[in-house]
Protein backbone atom coordinates (compact mmCIF):
# COMPACT_ATOMS: atom_id res chain seq x y z
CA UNK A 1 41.70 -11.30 -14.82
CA UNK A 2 42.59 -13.05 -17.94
CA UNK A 3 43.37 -16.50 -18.48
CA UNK A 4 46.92 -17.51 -19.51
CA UNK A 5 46.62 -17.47 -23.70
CA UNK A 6 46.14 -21.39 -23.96
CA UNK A 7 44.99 -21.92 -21.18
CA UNK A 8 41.33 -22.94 -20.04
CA UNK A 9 39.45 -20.30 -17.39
CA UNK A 10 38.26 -22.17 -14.69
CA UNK A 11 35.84 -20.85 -12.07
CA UNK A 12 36.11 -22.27 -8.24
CA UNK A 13 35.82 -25.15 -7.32
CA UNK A 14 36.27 -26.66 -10.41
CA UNK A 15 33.84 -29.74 -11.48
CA UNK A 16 32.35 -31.66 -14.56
CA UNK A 17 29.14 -30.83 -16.13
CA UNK A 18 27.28 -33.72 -15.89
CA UNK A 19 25.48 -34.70 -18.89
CA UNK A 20 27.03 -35.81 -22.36
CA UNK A 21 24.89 -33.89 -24.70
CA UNK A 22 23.21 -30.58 -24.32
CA UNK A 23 19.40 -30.69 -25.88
CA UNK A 24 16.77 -28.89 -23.36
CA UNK A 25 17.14 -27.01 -20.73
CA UNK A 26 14.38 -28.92 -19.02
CA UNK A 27 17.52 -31.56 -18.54
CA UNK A 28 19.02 -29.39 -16.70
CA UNK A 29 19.53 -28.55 -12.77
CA UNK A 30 19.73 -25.25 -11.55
CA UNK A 31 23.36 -26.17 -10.47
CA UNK A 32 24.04 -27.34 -14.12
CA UNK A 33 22.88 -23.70 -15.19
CA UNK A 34 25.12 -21.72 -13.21
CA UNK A 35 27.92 -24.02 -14.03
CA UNK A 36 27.71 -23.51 -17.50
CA UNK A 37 27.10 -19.49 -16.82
CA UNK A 38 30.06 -18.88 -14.64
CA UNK A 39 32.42 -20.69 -17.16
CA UNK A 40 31.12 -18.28 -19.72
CA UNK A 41 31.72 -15.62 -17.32
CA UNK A 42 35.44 -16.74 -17.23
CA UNK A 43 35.40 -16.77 -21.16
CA UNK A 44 34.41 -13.22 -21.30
CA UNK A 45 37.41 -11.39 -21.17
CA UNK A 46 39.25 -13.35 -23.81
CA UNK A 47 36.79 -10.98 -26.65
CA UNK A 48 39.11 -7.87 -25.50
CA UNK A 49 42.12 -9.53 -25.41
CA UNK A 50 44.37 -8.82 -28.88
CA UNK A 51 45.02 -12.54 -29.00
CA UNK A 52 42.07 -14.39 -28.87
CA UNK A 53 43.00 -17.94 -29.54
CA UNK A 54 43.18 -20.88 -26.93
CA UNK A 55 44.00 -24.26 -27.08
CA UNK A 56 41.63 -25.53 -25.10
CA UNK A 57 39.97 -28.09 -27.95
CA UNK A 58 43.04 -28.35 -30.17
CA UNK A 59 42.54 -31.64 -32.26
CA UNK A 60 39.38 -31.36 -31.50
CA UNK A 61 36.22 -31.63 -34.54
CA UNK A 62 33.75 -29.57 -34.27
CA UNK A 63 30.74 -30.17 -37.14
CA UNK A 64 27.97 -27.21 -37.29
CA UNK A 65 25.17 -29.06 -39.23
CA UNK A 66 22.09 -26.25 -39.94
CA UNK A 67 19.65 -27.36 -41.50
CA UNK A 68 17.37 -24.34 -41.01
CA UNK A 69 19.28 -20.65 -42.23
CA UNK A 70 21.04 -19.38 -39.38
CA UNK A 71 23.59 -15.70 -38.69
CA UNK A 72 24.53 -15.02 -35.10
CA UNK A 73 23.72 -19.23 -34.12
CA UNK A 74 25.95 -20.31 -36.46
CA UNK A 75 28.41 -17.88 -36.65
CA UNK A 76 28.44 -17.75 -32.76
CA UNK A 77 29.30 -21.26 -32.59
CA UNK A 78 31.80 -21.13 -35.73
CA UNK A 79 33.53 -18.29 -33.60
CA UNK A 80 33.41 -19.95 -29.96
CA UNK A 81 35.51 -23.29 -31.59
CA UNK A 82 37.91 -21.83 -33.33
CA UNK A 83 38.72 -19.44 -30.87
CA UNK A 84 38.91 -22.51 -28.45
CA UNK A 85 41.59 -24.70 -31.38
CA UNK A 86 38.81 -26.97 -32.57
CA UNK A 87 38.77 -27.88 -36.22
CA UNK A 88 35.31 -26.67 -37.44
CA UNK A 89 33.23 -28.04 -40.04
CA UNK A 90 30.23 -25.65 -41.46
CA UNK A 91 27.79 -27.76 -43.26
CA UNK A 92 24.27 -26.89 -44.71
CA UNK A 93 21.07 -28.48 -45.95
CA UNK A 94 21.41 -27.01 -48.97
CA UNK A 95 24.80 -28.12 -50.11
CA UNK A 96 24.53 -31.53 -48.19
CA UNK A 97 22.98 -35.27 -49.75
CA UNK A 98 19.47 -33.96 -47.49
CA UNK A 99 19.07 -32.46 -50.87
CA UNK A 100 19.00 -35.69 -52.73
CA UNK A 101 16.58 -37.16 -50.10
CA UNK A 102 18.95 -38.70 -47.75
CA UNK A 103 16.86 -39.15 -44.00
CA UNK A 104 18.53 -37.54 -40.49
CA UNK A 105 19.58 -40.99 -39.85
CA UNK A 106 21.61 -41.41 -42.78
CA UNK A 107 23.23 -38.14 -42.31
CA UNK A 108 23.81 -39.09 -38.36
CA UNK A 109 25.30 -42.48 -39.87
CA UNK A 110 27.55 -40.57 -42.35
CA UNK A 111 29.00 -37.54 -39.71
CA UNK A 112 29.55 -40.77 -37.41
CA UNK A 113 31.83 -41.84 -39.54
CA UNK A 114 33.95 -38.90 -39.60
CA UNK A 115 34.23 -39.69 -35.77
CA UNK A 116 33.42 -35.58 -34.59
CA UNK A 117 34.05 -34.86 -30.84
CA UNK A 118 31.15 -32.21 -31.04
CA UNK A 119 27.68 -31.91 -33.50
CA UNK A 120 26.00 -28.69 -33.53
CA UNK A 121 22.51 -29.08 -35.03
CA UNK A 122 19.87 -26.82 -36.15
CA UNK A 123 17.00 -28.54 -37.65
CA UNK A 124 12.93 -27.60 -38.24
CA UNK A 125 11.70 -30.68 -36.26
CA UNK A 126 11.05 -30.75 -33.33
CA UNK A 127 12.89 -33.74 -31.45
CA UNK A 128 15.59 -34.14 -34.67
CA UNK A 129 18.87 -33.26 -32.16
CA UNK A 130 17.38 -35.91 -29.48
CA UNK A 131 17.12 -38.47 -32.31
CA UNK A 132 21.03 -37.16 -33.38
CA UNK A 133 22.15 -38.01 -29.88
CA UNK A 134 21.03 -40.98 -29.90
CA UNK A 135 22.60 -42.21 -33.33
CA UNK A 136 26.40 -40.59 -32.89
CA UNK A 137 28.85 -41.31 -30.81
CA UNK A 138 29.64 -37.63 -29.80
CA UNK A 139 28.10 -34.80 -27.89
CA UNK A 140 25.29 -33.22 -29.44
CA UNK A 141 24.35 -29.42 -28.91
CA UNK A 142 20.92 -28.44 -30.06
CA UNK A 143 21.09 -24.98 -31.61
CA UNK A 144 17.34 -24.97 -32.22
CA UNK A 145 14.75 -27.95 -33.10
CA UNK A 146 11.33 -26.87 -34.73
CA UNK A 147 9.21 -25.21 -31.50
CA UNK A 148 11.03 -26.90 -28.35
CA UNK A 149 13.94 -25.67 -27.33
CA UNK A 150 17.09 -23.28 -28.20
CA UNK A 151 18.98 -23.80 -25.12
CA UNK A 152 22.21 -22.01 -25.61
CA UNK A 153 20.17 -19.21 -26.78
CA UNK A 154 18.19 -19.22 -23.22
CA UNK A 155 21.87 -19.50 -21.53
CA UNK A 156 23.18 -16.41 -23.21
CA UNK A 157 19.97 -14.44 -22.44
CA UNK A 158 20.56 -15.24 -18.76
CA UNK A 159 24.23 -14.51 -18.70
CA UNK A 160 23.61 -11.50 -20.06
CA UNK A 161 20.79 -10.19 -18.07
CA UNK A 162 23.10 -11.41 -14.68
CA UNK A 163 26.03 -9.14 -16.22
CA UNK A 164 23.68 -6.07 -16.59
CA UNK A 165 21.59 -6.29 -13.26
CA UNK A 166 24.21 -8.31 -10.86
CA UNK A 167 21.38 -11.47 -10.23
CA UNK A 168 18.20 -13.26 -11.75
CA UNK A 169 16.62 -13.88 -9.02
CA UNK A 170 13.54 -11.69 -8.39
CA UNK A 171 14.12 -9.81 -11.84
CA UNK A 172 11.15 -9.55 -13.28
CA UNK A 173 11.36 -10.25 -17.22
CA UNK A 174 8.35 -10.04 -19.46
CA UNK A 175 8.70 -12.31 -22.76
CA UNK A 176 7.02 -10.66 -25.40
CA UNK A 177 4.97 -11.42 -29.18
CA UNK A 178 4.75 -14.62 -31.00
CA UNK A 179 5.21 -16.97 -28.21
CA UNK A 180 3.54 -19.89 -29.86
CA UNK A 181 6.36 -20.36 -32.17
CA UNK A 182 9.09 -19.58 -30.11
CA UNK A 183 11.81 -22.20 -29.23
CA UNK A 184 13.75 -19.00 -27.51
CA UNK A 185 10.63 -18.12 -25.10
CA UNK A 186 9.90 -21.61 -24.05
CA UNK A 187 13.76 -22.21 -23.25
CA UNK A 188 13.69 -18.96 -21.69
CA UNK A 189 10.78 -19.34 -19.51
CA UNK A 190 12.10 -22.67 -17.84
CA UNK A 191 15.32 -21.35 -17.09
CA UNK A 192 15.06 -18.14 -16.10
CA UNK A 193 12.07 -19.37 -13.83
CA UNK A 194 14.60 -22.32 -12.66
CA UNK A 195 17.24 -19.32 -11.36
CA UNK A 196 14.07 -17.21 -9.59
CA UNK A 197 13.09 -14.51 -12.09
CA UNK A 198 9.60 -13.69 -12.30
CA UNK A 199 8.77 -14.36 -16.01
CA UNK A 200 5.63 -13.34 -17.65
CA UNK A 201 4.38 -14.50 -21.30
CA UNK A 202 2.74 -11.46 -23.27
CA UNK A 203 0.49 -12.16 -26.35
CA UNK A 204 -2.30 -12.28 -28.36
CA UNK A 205 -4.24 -15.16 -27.72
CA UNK A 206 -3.60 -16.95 -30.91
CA UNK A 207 0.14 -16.72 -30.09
CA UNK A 208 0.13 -18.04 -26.83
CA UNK A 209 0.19 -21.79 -26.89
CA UNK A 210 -1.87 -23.48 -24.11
CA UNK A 211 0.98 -25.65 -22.61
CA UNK A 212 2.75 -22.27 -21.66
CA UNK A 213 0.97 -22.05 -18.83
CA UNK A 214 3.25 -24.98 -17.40
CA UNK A 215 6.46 -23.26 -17.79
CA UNK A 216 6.06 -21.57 -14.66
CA UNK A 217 5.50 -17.88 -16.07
CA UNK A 218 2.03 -15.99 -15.69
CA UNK A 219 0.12 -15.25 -18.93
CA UNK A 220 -1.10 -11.58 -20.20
CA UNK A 221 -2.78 -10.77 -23.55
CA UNK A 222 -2.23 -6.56 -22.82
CA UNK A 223 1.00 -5.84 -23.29
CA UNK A 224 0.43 -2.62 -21.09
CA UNK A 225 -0.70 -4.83 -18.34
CA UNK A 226 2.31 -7.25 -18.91
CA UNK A 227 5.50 -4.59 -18.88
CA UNK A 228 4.27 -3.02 -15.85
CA UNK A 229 7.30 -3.15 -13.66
CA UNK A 230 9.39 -4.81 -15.74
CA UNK A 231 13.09 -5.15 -15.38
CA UNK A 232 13.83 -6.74 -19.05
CA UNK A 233 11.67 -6.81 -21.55
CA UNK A 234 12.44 -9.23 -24.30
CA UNK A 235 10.84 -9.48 -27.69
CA UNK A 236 10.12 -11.92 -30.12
CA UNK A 237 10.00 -12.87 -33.87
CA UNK A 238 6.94 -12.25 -34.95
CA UNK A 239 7.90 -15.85 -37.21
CA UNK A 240 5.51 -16.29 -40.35
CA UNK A 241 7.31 -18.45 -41.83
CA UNK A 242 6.26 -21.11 -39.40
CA UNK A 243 2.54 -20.00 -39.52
CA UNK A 244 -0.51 -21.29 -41.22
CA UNK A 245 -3.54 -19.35 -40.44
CA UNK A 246 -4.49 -16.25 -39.64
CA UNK A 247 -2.89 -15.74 -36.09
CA UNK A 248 -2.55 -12.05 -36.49
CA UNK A 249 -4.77 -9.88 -38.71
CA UNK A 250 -2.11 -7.90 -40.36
CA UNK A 251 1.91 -6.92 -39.09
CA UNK A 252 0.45 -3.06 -38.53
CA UNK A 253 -2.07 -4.46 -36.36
CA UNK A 254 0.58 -6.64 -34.41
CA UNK A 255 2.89 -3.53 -33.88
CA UNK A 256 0.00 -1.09 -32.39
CA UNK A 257 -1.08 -3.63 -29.75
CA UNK A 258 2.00 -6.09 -29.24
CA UNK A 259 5.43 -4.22 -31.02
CA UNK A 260 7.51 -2.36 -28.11
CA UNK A 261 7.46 1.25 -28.69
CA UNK A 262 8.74 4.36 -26.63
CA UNK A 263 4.76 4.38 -24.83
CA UNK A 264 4.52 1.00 -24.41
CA UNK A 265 7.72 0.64 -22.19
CA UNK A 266 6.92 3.57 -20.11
CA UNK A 267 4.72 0.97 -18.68
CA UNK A 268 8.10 -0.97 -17.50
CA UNK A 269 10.45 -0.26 -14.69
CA UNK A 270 12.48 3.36 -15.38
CA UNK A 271 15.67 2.35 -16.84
CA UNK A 272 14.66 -0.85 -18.08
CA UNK A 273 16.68 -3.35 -20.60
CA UNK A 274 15.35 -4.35 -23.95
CA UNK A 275 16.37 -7.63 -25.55
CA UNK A 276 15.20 -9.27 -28.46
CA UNK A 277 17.21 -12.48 -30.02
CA UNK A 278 17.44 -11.53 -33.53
CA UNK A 279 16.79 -11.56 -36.23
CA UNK A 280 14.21 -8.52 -36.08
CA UNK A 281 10.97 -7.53 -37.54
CA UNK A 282 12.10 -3.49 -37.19
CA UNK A 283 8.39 -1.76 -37.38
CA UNK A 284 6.55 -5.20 -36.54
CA UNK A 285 7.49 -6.37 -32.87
CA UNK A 286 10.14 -3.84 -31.81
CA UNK A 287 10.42 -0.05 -33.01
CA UNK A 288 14.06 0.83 -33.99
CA UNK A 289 14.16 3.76 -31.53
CA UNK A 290 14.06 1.36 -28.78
CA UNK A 291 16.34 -1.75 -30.74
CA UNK A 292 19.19 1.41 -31.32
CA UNK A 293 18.83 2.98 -28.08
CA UNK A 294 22.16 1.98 -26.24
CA UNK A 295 21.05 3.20 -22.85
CA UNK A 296 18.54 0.28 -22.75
CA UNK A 297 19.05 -2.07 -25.83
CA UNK A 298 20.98 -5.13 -25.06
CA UNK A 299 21.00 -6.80 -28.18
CA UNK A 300 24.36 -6.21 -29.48
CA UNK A 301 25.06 -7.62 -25.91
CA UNK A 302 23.28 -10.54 -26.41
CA UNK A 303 25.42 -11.13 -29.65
CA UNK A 304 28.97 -10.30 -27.74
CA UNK A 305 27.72 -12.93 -24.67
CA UNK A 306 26.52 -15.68 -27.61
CA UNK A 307 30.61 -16.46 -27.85
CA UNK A 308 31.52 -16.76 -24.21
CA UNK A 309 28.82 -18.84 -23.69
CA UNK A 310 29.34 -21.16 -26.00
CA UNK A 311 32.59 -21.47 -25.67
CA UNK A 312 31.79 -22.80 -22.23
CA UNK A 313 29.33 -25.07 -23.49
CA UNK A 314 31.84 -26.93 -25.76
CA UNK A 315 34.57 -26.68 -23.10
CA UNK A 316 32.14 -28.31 -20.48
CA UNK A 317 31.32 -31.09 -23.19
CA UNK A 318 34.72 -31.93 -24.60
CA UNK A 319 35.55 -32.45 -20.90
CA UNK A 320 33.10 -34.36 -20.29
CA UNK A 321 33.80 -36.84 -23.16
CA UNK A 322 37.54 -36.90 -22.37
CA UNK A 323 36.65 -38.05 -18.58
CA UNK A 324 34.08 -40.99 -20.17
CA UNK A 325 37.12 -41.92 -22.41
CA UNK A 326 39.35 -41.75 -19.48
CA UNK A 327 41.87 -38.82 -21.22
């Protein structure tokens, strides 16, 4: 059922999220994980709904600070506070004083004085939305730093695949391509492992960092050997930009052994989903047959459960805040 308009859905029993900022899911406790997704469950309806606008953070700042390009992230996030009544700010690297040289601590200094209730960051370091948290006075959300975490990104990914199959536990998910440089696969991996899915990493060699083998999933270089019984299959980036070396011999090469075609996923479960969090390589990890195929492909998905989500998040943070400030 839908929520009053203005009104925040709860889910029962009602309770705080615990934590101030959200910047790994390796803070978080299984309990703090299916908080967050059954709020975004409630949130779901509201995209159908003619009227889509709560009040939920009226007065409320919201600052989205990307330093690193970003569509669906940013726009996700845009969309999720204004549809909650939150003022939101969309700033950039390239049209901020980072530009002119000014440090992450100078810009933490300057949105500090603008006195946000919630920061949004994107940034190609590893470690930068930690280092935000501790310099402002708000939450921070960490919409992707460098190769640790995306954790919102992880949380979508799981409310989506519980929509689609009913449960996470014992679903059997195979995370697939350039997991070296992936800030989606690691976050994925710990959480989805955390709610009781079997997860498995699939990957050349040279894209398979060695630490993955302590994020609870099992490791396969055949990619044959690695769908077989899948539930979900998820692709990755194949991410260039962020390599230097020769980690794959050519893109052509990549797709034969690694990109998810129509033969490849006969080697999954019959009827099995396809995700992939975007932007895609079409031709280079996942054919477009299989990314267009509506029977299977939950990408578009993906996109439509990035709102609800987030929404939640913000929700569960602003609260949080308000209760610190006694409000």
């Amino acid at each position: 059922m839908a929520a009053p308009s203005g009104k925040i859905p709860r889910h029962d029993p009602p309770r705080r999220f615990p934590h101030r900022h959200l910047l790994a899911i390796s803070d978080l406790s299984r309990s703090d994980i299916e908080f967050l997704l059954d709020r975004a469950e409630a949130f779901t309806p509201l995209a159908e709904q003619r009227v889509k606008k709560l009040d939920a953070l009226k007065g409320r700042t919201l600052i989205n600070l990307f330093f690193e390009p970003s569509t669906r992230t940013q726009s996700s996030f845009e969309l999720a506070g204004k549809r909650l009544g939150a003022d939101v700010v969309n700033m950039s690297a390239s049209s901020s004083s980072v530009t002119k040289g000014e440090t992450l601590i100078d810009t933490a200094a300057t949105l500090n004085a603008m006195s946000p209730d919630l920061l949004v960051v994107r940034h190609g370091s590893s470690g930068a939305a930690e280092l935000l948290a501790r310099k402002v006075s708000c939450s921070v959300i960490n919409a992707g730093d460098g190769q640790h975490e995306h954790p919102t990104q992880a949380l979508l990914d799981a409310l989506t695949i519980r929509r689609e199959i009913g449960r996470i536990e014992g679903v059997r998910i195979a995370i697939c391509g350039d997991v070296m440089h992936s800030r989606v696969a690691r976050s994925n991996a710990l959480l989805l492992t955390m709610l009781g899915a079997e997860v498995r990493l699939v990957g050349p060699p040279t894209l398979l960092p060695a630490s993955s083998a302590r994020w609870g999933a099992s490791v396969h270089h055949d990619m044959k050997e690695g769908l077989a019984g899948a539930d979900v299959v998820m692709m990755l980036r194949l991410q260039r930009e962020r390599m230097q070396g020769g980690f794959i011999p050519s893109a052509r090469e990549f797709f034969w052994f690694y990109g998810l075609d129509e033969e490849k996923l006969r080697h999954a479960k019959p009827g099995a989903f396809v995700m992939h969090p975007g932007p895609m390589n079409r031709g280079v990890e996942i054919d477009s047959a299989i990314a267009d195929d509506a029977r299977i492909s939950l990408i578009e998905r993906q996109v439509k459960m990035g709102v609800a989500l987030r929404m939640a998040v913000l929700v569960a943070l602003a609260e949080h805040g308000a209760n610190e400030s006694g409000e």
